[in-house]
PDB file of N, CA and C in Angstrom:
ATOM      1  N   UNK A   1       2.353  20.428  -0.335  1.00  0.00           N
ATOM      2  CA  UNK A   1       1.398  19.655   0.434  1.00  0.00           C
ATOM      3  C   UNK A   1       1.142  20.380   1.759  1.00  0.00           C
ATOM      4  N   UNK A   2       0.077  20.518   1.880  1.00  0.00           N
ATOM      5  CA  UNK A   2      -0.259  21.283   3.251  1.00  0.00           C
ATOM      6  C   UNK A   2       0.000  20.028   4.301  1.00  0.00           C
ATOM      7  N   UNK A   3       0.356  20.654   5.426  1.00  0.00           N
ATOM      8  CA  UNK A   3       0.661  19.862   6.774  1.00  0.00           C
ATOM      9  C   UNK A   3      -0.070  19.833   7.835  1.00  0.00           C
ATOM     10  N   UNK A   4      -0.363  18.928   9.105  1.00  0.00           N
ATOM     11  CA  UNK A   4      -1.020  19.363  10.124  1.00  0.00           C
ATOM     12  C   UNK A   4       0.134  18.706  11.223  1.00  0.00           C
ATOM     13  N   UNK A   5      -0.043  19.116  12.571  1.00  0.00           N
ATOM     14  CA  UNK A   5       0.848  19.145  13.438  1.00  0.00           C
ATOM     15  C   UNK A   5      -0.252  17.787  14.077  1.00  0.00           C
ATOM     16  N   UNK A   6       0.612  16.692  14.247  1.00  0.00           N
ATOM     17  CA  UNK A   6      -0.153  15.490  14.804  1.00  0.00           C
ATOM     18  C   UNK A   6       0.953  14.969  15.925  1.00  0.00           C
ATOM     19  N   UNK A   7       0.401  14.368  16.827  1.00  0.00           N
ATOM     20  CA  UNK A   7       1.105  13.798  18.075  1.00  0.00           C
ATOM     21  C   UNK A   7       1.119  12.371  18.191  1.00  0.00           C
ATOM     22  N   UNK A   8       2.076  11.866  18.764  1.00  0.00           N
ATOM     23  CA  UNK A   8       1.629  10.406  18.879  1.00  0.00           C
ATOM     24  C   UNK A   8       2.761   9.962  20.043  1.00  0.00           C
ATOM     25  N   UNK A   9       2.071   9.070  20.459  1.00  0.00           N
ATOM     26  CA  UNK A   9       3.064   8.131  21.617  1.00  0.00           C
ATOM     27  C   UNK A   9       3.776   6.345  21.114  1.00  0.00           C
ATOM     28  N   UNK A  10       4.742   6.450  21.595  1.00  0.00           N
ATOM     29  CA  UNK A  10       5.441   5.389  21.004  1.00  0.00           C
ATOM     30  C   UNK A  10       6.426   4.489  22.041  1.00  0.00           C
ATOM     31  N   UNK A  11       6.594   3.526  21.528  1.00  0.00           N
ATOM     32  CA  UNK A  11       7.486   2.767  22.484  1.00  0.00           C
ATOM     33  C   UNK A  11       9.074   3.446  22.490  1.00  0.00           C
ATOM     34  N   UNK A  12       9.667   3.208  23.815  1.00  0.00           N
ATOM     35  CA  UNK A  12      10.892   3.755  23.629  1.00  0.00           C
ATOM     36  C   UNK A  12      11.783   3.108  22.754  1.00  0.00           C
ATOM     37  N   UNK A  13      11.367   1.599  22.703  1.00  0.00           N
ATOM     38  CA  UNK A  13      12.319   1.200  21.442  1.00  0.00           C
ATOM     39  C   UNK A  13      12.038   1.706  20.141  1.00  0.00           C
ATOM     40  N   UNK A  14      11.292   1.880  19.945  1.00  0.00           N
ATOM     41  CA  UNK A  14      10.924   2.387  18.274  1.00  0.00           C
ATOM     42  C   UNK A  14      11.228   3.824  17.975  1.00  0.00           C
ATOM     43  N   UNK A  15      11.136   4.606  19.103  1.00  0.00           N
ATOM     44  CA  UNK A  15      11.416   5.979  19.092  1.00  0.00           C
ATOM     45  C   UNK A  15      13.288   5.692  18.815  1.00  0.00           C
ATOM     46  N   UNK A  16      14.341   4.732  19.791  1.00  0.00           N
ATOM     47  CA  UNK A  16      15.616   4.824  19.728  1.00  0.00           C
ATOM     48  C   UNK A  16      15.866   4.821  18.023  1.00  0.00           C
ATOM     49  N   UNK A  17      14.869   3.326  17.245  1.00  0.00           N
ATOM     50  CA  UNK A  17      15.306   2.805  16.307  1.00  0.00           C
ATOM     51  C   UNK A  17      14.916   4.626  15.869  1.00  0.00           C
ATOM     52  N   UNK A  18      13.895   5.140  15.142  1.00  0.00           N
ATOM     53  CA  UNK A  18      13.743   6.637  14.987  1.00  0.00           C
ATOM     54  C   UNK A  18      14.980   7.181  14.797  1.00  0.00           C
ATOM     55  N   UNK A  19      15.543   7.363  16.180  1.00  0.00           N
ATOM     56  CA  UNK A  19      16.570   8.188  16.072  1.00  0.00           C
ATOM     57  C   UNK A  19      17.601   7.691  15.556  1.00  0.00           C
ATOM     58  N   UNK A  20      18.260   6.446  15.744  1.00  0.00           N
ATOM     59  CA  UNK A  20      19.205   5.614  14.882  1.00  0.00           C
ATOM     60  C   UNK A  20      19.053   6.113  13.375  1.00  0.00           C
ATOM     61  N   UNK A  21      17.509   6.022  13.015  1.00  0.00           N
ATOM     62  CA  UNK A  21      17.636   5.968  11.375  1.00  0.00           C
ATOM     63  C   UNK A  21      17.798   7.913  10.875  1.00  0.00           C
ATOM     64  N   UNK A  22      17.341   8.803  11.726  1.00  0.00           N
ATOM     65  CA  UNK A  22      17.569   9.844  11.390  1.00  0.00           C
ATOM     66  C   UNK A  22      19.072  10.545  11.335  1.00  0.00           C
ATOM     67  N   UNK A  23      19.841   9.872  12.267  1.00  0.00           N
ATOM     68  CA  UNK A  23      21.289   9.946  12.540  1.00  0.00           C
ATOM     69  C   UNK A  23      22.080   9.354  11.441  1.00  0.00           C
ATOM     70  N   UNK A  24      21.513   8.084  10.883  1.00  0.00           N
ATOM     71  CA  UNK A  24      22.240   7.277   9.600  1.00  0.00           C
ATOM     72  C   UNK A  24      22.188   8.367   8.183  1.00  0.00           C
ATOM     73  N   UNK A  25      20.903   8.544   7.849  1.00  0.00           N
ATOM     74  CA  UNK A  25      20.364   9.355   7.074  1.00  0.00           C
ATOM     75  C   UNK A  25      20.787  11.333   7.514  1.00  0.00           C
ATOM     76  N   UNK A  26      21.310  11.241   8.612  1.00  0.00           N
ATOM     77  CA  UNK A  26      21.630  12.871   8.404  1.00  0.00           C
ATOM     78  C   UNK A  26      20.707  13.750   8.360  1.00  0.00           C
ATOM     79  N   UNK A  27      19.437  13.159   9.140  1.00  0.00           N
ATOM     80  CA  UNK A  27      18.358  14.051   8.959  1.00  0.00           C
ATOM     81  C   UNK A  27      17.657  14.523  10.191  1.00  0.00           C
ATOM     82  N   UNK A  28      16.300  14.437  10.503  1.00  0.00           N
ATOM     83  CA  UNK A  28      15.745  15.183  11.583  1.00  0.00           C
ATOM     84  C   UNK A  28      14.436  13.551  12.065  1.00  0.00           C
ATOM     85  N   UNK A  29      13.975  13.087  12.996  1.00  0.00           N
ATOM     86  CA  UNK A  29      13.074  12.401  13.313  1.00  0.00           C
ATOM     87  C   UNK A  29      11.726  12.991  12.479  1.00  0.00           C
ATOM     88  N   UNK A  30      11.219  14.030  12.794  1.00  0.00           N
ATOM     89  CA  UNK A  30      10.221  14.371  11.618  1.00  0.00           C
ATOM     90  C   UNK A  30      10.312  13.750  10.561  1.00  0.00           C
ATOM     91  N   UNK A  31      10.908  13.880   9.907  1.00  0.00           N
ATOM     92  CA  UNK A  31      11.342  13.774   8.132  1.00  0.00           C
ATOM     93  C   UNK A  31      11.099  11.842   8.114  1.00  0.00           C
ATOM     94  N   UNK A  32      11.860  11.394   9.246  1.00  0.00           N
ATOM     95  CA  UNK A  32      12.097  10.053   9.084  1.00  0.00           C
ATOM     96  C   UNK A  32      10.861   9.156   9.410  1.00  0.00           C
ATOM     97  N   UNK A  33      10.056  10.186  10.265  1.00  0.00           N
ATOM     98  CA  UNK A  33       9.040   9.290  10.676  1.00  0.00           C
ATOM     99  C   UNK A  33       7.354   9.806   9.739  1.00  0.00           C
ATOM    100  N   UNK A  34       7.961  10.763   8.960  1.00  0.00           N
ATOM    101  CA  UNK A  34       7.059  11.093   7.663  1.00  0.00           C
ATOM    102  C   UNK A  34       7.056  10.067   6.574  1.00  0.00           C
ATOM    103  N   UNK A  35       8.780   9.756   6.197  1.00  0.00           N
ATOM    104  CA  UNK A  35       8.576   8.515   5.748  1.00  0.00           C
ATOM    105  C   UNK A  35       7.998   7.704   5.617  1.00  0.00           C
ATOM    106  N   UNK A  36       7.731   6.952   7.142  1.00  0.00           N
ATOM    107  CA  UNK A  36       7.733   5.772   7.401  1.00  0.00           C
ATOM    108  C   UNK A  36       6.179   5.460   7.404  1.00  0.00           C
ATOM    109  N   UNK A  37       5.777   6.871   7.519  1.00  0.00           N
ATOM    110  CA  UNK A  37       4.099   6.910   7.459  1.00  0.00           C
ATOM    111  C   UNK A  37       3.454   6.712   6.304  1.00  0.00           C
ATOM    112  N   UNK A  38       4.582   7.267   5.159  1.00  0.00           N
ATOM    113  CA  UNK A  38       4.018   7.298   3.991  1.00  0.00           C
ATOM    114  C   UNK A  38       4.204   5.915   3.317  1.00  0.00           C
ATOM    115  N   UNK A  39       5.558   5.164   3.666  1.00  0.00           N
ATOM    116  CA  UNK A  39       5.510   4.104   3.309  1.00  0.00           C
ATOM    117  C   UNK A  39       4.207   2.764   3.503  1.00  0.00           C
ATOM    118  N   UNK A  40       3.992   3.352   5.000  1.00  0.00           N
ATOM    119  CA  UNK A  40       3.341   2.396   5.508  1.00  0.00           C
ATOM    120  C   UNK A  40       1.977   2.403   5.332  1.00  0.00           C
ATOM    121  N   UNK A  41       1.601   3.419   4.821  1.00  0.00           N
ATOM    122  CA  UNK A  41      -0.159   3.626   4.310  1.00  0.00           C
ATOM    123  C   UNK A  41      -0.013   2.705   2.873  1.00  0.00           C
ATOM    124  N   UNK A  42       1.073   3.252   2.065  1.00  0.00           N
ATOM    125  CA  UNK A  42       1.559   2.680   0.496  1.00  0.00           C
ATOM    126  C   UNK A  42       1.038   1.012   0.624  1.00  0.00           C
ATOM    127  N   UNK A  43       2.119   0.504   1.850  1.00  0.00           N
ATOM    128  CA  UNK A  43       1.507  -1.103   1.650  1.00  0.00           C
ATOM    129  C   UNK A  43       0.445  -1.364   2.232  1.00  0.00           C
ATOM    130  N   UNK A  44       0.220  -0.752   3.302  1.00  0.00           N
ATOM    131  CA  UNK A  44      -1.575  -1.040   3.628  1.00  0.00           C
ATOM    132  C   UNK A  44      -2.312  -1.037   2.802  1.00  0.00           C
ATOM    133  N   UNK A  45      -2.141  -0.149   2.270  1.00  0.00           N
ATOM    134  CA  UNK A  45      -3.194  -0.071   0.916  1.00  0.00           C
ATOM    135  C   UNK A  45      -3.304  -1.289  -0.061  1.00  0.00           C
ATOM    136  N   UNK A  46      -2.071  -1.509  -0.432  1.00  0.00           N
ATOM    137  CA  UNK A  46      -1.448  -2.905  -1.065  1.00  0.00           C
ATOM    138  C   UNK A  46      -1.886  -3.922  -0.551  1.00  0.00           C
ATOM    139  N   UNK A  47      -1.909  -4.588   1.006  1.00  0.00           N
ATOM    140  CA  UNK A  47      -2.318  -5.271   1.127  1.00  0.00           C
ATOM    141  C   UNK A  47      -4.092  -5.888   1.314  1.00  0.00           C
ATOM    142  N   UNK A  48      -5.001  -4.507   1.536  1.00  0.00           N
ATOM    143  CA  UNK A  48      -6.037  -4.379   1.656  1.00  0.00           C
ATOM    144  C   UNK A  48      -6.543  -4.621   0.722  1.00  0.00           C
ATOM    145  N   UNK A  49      -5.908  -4.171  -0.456  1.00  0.00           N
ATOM    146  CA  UNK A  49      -6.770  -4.211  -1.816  1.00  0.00           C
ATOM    147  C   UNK A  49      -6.203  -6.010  -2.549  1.00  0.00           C
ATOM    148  N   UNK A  50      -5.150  -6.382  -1.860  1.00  0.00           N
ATOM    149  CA  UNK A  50      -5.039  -8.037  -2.350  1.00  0.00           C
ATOM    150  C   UNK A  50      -5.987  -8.538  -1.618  1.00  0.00           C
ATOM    151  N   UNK A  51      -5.931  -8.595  -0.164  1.00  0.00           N
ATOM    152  CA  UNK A  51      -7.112  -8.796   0.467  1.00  0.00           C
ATOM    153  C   UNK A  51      -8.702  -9.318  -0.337  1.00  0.00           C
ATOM    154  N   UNK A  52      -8.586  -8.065  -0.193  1.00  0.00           N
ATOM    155  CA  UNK A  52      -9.987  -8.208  -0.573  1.00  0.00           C
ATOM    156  C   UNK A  52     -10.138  -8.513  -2.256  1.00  0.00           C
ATOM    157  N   UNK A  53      -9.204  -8.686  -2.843  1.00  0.00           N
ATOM    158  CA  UNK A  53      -8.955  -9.373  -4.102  1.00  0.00           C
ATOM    159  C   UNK A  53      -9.127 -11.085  -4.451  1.00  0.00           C
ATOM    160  N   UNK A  54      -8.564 -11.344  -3.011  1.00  0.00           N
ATOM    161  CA  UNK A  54      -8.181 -12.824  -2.739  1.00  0.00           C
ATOM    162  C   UNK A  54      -9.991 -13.259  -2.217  1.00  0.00           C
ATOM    163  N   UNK A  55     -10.628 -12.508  -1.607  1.00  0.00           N
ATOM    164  CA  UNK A  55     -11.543 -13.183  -0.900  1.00  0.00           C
ATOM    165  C   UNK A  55     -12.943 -12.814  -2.334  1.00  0.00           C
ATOM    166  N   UNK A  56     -12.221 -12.541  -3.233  1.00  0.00           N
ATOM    167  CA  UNK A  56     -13.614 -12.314  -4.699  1.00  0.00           C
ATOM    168  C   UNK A  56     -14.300 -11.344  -4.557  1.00  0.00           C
ATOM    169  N   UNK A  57     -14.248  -9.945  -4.174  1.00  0.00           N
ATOM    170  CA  UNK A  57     -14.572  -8.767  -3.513  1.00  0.00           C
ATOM    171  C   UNK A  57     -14.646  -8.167  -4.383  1.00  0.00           C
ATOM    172  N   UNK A  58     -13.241  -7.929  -5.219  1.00  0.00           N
ATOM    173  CA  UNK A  58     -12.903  -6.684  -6.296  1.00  0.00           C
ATOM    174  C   UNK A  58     -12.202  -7.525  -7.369  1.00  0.00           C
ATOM    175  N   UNK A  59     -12.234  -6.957  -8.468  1.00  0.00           N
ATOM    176  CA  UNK A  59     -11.787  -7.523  -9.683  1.00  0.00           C
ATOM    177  C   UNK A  59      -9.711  -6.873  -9.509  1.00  0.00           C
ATOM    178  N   UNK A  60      -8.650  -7.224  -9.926  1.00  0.00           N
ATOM    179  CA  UNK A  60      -7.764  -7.211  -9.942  1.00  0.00           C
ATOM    180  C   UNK A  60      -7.273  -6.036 -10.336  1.00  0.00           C
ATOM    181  N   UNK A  61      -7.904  -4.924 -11.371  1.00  0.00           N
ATOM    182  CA  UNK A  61      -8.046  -3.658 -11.937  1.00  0.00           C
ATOM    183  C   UNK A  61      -8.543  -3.197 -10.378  1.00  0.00           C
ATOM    184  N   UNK A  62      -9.751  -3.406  -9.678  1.00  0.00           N
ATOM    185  CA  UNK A  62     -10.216  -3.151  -8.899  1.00  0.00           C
ATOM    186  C   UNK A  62      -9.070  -2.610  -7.961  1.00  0.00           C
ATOM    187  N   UNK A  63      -8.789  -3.791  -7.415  1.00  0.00           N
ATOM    188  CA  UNK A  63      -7.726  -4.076  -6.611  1.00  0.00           C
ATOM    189  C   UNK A  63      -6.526  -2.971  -6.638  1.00  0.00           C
ATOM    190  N   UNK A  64      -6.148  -2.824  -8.039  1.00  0.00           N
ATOM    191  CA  UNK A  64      -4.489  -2.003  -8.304  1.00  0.00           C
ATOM    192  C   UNK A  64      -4.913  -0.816  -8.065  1.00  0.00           C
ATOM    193  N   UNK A  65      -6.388  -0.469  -8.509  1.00  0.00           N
ATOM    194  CA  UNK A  65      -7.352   1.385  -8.149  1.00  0.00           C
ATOM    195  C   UNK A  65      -7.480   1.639  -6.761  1.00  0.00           C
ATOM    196  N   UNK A  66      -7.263   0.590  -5.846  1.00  0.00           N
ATOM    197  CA  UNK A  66      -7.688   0.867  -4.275  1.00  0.00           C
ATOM    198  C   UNK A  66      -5.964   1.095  -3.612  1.00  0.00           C
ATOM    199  N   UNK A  67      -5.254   0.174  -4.234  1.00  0.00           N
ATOM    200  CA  UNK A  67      -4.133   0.008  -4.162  1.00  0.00           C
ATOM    201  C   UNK A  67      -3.218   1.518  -4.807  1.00  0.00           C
ATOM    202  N   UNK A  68      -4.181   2.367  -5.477  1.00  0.00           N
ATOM    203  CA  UNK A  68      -3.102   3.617  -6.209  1.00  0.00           C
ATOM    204  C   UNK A  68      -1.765   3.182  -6.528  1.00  0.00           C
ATOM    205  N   UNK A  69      -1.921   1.841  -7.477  1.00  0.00           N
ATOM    206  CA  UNK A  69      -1.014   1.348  -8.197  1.00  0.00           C
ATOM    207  C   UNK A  69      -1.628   1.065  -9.769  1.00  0.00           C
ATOM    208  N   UNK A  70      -0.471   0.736 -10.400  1.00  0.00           N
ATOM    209  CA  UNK A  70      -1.062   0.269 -11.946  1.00  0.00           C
ATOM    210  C   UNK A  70      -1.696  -1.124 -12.169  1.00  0.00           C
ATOM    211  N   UNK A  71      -2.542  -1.523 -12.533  1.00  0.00           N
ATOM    212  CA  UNK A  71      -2.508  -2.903 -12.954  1.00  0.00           C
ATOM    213  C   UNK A  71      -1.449  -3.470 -13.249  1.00  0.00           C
ATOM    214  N   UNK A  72      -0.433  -3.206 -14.316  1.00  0.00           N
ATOM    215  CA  UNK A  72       0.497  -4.095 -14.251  1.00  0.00           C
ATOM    216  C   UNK A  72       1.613  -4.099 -12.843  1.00  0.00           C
ATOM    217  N   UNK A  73       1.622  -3.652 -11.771  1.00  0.00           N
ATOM    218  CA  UNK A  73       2.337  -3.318 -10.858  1.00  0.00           C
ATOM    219  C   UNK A  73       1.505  -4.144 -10.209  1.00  0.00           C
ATOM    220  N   UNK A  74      -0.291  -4.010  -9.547  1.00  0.00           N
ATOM    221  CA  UNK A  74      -1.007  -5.057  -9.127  1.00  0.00           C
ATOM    222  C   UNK A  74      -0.719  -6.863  -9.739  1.00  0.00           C
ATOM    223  N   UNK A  75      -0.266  -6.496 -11.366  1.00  0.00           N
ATOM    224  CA  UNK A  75      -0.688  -8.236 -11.374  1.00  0.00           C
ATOM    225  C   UNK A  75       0.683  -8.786 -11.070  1.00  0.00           C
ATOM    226  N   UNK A  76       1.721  -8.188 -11.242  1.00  0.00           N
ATOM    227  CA  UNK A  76       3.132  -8.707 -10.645  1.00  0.00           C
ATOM    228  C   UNK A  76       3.175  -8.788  -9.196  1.00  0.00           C
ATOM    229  N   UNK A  77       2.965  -8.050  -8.600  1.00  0.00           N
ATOM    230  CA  UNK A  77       2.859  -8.417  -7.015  1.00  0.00           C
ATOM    231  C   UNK A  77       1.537  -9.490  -6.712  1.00  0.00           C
ATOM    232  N   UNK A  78       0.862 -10.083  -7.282  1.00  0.00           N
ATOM    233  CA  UNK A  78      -0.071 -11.039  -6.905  1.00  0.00           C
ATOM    234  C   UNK A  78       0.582 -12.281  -7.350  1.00  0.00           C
ATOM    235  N   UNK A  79       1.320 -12.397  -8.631  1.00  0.00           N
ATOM    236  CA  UNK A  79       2.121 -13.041  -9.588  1.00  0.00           C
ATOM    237  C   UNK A  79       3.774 -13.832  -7.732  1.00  0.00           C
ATOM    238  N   UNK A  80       3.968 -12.205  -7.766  1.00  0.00           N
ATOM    239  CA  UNK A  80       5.140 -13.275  -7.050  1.00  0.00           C
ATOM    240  C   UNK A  80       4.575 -13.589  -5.605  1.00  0.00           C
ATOM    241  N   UNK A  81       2.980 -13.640  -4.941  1.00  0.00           N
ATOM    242  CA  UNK A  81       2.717 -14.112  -3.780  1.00  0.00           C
ATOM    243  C   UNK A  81       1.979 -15.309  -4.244  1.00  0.00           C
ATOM    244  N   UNK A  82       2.200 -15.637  -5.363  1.00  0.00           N
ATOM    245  CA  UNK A  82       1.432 -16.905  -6.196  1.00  0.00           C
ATOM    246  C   UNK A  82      -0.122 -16.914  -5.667  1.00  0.00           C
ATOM    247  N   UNK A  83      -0.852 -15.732  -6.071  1.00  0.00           N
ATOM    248  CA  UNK A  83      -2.410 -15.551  -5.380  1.00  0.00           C
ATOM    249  C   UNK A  83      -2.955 -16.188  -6.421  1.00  0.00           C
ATOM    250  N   UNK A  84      -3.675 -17.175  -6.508  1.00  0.00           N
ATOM    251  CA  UNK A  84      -4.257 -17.513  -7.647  1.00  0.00           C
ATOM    252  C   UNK A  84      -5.717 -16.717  -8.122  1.00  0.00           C
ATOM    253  N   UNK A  85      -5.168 -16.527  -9.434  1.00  0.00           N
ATOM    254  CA  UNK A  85      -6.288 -15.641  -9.910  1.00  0.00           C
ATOM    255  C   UNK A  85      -7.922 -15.552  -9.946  1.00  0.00           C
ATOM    256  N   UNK A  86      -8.637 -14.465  -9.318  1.00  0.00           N
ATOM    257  CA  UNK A  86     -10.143 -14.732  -9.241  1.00  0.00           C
ATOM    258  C   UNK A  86     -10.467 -14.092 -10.161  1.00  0.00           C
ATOM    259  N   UNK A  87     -10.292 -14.752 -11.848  1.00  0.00           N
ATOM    260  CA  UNK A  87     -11.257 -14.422 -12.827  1.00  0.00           C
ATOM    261  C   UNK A  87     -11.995 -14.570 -13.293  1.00  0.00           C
ATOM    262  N   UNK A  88     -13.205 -14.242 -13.316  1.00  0.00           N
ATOM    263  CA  UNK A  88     -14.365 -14.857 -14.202  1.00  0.00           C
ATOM    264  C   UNK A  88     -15.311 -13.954 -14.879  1.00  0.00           C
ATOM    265  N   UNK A  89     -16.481 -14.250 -15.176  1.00  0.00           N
ATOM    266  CA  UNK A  89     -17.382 -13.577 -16.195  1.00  0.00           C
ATOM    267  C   UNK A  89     -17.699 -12.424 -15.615  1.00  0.00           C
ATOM    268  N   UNK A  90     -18.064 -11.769 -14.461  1.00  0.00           N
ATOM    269  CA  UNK A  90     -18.393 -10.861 -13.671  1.00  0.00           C
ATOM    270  C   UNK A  90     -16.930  -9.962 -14.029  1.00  0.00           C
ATOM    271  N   UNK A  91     -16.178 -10.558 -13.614  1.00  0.00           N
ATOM    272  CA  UNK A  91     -14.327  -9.408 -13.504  1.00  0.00           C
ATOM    273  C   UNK A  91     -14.088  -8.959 -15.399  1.00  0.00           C
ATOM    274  N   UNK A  92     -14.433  -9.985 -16.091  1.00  0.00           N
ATOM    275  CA  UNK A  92     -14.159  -9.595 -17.502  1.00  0.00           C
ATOM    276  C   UNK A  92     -15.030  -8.353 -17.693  1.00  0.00           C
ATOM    277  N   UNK A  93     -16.064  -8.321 -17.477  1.00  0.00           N
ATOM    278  CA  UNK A  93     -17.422  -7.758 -17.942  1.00  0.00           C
ATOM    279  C   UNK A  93     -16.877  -6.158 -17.032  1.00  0.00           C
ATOM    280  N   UNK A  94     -17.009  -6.169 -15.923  1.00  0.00           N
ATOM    281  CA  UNK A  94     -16.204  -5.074 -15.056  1.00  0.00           C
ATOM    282  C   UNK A  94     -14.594  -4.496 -15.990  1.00  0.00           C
ATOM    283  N   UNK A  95     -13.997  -5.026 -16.376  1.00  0.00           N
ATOM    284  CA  UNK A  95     -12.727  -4.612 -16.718  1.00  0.00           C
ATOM    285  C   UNK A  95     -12.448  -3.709 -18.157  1.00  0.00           C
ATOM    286  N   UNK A  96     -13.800  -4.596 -19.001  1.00  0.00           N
ATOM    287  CA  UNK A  96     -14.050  -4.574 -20.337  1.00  0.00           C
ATOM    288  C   UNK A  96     -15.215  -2.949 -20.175  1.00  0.00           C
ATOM    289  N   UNK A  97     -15.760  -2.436 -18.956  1.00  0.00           N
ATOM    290  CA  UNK A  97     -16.168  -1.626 -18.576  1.00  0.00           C
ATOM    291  C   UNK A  97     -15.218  -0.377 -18.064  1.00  0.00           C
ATOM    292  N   UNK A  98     -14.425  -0.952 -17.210  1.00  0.00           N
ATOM    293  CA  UNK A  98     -13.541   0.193 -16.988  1.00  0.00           C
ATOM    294  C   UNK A  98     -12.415   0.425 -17.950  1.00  0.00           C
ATOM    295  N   UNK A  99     -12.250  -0.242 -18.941  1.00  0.00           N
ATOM    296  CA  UNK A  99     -11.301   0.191 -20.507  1.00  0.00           C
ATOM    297  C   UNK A  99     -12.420   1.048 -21.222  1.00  0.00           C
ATOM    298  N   UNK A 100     -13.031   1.155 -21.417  1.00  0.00           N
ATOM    299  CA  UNK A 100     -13.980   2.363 -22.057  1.00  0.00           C
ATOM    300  C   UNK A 100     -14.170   3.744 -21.145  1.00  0.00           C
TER     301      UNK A 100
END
């Protein structure tokens, strides 16, 4: 993966916690706060694409493709936030489209 050299400013508490977790882990602040970036785009994404799942936007397939997750990984995480499902004739017709 190519890299770019990015800067950022932070609170001193979050920088300590930083170093706490790079010290636990045996590693370097870089590494730890690469992590945390990558984690944290992962559920943004997750939550953006329920989001806009919940408000009848995108079909649930939709949703797991914005999410760079599987459908079945999308319908279990909607499953245990008890989102009730927005299905109807429009999402079938879309779904029954993106299986071909």
């Amino acid at each position: 993966m190519k890299e770019k050299l990015t800067t950022l400013r932070l609170p001193v508490e979050i920088d300590r916690e930083i170093e706490k977790m790079a010290y636990m882990k045996d590693s370097d602040k870089s590494k730890i706060l690469r992590e945390l970036i990558i984690i944290g785009i992962r559920e943004r994404k997750i939550q953006e694409a329920i989001r806009l799942y919940q408000e009848g936007k995108v079909t649930l397939w939709k949703a797991a493709r914005l999410a760079d997750i599987s459908l079945w990984k999308m319908m279990e995480i909607v499953a245990k936030m008890k989102i009730i499902a927005q299905y109807g004739e429009r999402e079938l017709k879309e779904d029954l489209k993106a299986l071909k």
